[in-house]
Protein backbone atom coordinates (compact mmCIF):
# COMPACT_ATOMS: atom_id res chain seq x y z
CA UNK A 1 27.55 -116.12 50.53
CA UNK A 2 27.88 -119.07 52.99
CA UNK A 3 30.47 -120.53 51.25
CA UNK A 4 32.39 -117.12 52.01
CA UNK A 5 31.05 -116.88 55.67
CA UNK A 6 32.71 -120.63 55.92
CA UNK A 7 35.69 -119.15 54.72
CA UNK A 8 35.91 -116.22 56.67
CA UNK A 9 35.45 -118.19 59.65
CA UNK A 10 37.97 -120.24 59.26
CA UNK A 11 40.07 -117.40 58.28
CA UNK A 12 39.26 -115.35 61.71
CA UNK A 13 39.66 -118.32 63.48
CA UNK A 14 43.06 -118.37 63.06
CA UNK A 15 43.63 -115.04 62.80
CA UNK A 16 43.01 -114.91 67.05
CA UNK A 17 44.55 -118.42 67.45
CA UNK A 18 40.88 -119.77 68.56
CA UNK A 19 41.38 -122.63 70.11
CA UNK A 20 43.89 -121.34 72.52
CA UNK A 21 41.73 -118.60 73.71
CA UNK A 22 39.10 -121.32 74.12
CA UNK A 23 40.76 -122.82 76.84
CA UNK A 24 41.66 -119.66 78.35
CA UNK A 25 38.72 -117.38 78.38
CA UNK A 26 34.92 -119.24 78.81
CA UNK A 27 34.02 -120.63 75.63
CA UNK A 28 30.92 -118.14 75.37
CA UNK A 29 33.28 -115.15 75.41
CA UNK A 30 35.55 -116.16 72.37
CA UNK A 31 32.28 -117.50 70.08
CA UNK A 32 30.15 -114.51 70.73
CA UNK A 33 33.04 -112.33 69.56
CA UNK A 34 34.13 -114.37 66.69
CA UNK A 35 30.70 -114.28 65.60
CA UNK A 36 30.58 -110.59 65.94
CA UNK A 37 33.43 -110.51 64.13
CA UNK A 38 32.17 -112.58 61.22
CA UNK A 39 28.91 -110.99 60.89
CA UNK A 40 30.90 -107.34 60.62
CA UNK A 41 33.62 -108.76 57.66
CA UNK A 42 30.76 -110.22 56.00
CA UNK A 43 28.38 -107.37 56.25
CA UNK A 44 27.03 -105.91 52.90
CA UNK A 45 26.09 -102.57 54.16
CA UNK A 46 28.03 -99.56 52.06
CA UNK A 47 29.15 -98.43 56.27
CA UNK A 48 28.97 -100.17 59.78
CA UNK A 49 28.71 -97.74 62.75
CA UNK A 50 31.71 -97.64 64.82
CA UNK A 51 31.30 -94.98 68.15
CA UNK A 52 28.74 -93.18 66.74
CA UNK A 53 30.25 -92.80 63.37
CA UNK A 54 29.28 -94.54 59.92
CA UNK A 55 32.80 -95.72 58.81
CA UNK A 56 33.24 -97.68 55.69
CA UNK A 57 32.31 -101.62 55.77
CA UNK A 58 35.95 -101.77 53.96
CA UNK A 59 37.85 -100.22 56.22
CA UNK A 60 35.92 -102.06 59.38
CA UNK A 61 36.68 -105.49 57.45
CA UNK A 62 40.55 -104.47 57.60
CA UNK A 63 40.87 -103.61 61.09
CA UNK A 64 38.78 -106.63 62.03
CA UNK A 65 40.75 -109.32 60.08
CA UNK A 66 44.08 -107.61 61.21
CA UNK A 67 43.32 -108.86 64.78
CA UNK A 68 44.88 -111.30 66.73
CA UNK A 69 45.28 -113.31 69.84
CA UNK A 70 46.51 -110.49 72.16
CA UNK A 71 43.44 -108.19 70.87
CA UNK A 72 40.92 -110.28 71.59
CA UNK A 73 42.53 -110.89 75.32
CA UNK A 74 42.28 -107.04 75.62
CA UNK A 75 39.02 -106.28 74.94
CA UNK A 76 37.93 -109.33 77.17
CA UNK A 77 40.22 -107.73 79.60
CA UNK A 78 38.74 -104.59 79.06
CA UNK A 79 35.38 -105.93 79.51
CA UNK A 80 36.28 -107.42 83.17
CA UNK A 81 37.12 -104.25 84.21
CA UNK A 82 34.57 -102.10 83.21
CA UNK A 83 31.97 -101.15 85.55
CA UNK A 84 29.49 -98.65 84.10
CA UNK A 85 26.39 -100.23 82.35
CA UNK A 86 26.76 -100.60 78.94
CA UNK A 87 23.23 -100.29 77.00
CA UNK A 88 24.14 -101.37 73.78
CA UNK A 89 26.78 -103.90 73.99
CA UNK A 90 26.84 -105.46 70.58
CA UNK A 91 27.76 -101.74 69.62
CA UNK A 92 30.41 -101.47 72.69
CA UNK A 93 32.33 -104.48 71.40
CA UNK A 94 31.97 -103.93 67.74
CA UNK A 95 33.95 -100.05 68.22
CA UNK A 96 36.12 -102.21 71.52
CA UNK A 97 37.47 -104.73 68.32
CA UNK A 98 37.54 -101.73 66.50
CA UNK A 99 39.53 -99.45 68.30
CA UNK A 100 41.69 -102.63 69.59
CA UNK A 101 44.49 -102.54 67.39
CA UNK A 102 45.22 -98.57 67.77
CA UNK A 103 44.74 -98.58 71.76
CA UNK A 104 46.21 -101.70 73.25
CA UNK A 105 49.93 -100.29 73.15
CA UNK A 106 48.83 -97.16 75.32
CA UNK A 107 46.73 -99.35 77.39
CA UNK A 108 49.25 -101.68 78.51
CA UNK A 109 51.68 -98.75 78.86
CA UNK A 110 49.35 -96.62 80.51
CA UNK A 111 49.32 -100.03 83.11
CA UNK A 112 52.76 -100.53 83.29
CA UNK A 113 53.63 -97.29 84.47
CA UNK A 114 50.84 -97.13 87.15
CA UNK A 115 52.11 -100.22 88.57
CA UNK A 116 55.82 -99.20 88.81
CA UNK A 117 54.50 -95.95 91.06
C-alpha cells in the first residue's frame, strides 16, 4: 500500500505539473490538495461521496488522475472568490476537483463573456 501511495504521488505530481504551481500558488494550497487528491485515488472504500452523492471510488480515481495544471488553478481560483462559509471544506474541494474537469470550460466562458459587456 505505501509503495502504491509513493507511486501515485509521484504520478499526481506530475499530472498538475507540481512544482510550477508551487511557485505560483502558496505552497500550503498545492500540498493540501495533492494530498487530498492522493488520499481519494488511494481510497479503498467500494464509493467516495461527491455533492452529496456516493459515486464509485473508480470512477472518482479517473476524474482525479485526469487532472491537470489548469484544474488545479481553477479550483484555487474558485476558492479566492468564494465568499459564503463553507462548513465542510475537505468535502467542498473533494466534489470542486471533482466537478473540475466538466465545469472549467463554462466557467471561463461564462467570464469571458461578462467581461466583453
Amino acid at each position: 500500500m505505501e509503495i502504491d501511495r509513493y507511486e501515485r504521488r509521484k504520478e499526481l505530481k506530475a499530472n498538475i505539473d507540481y512544482e510550477r504551481l508551487r511557485r505560483e500558488y502558496p505552497y500550503d494550497d498545492i500540498d493540501d490538495l495533492l494530498e487530498l487528491m492522493l488520499d481519494t485515488v488511494c481510497s479503498t472504500a467500494p464509493a467516495i461521496r461527491i455533492g452529496g452523492s456516493d459515486i464509485p471510488t473508480e470512477a472518482v480515481r479517473a476524474r482525479f488522475l485526469q487532472l491537470d495544471s489548469e484544474h488545479i488553478q481553477y479550483v484555487i481560483d474558485a476558492l479566492k472568490q468564494t465568499t459564503t462559509k463553507i462548513n465542510n471544506i475537505r468535502a467542498y474541494l473533494l466534489t470542486a476537483l471533482y466537478n473540475a474537469p466538466v465545469t472549467i470550460g463554462p466557467y471561463y466562458s461564462a467570464a469571458v463573456r461578462h467581461d466583453f459587456r
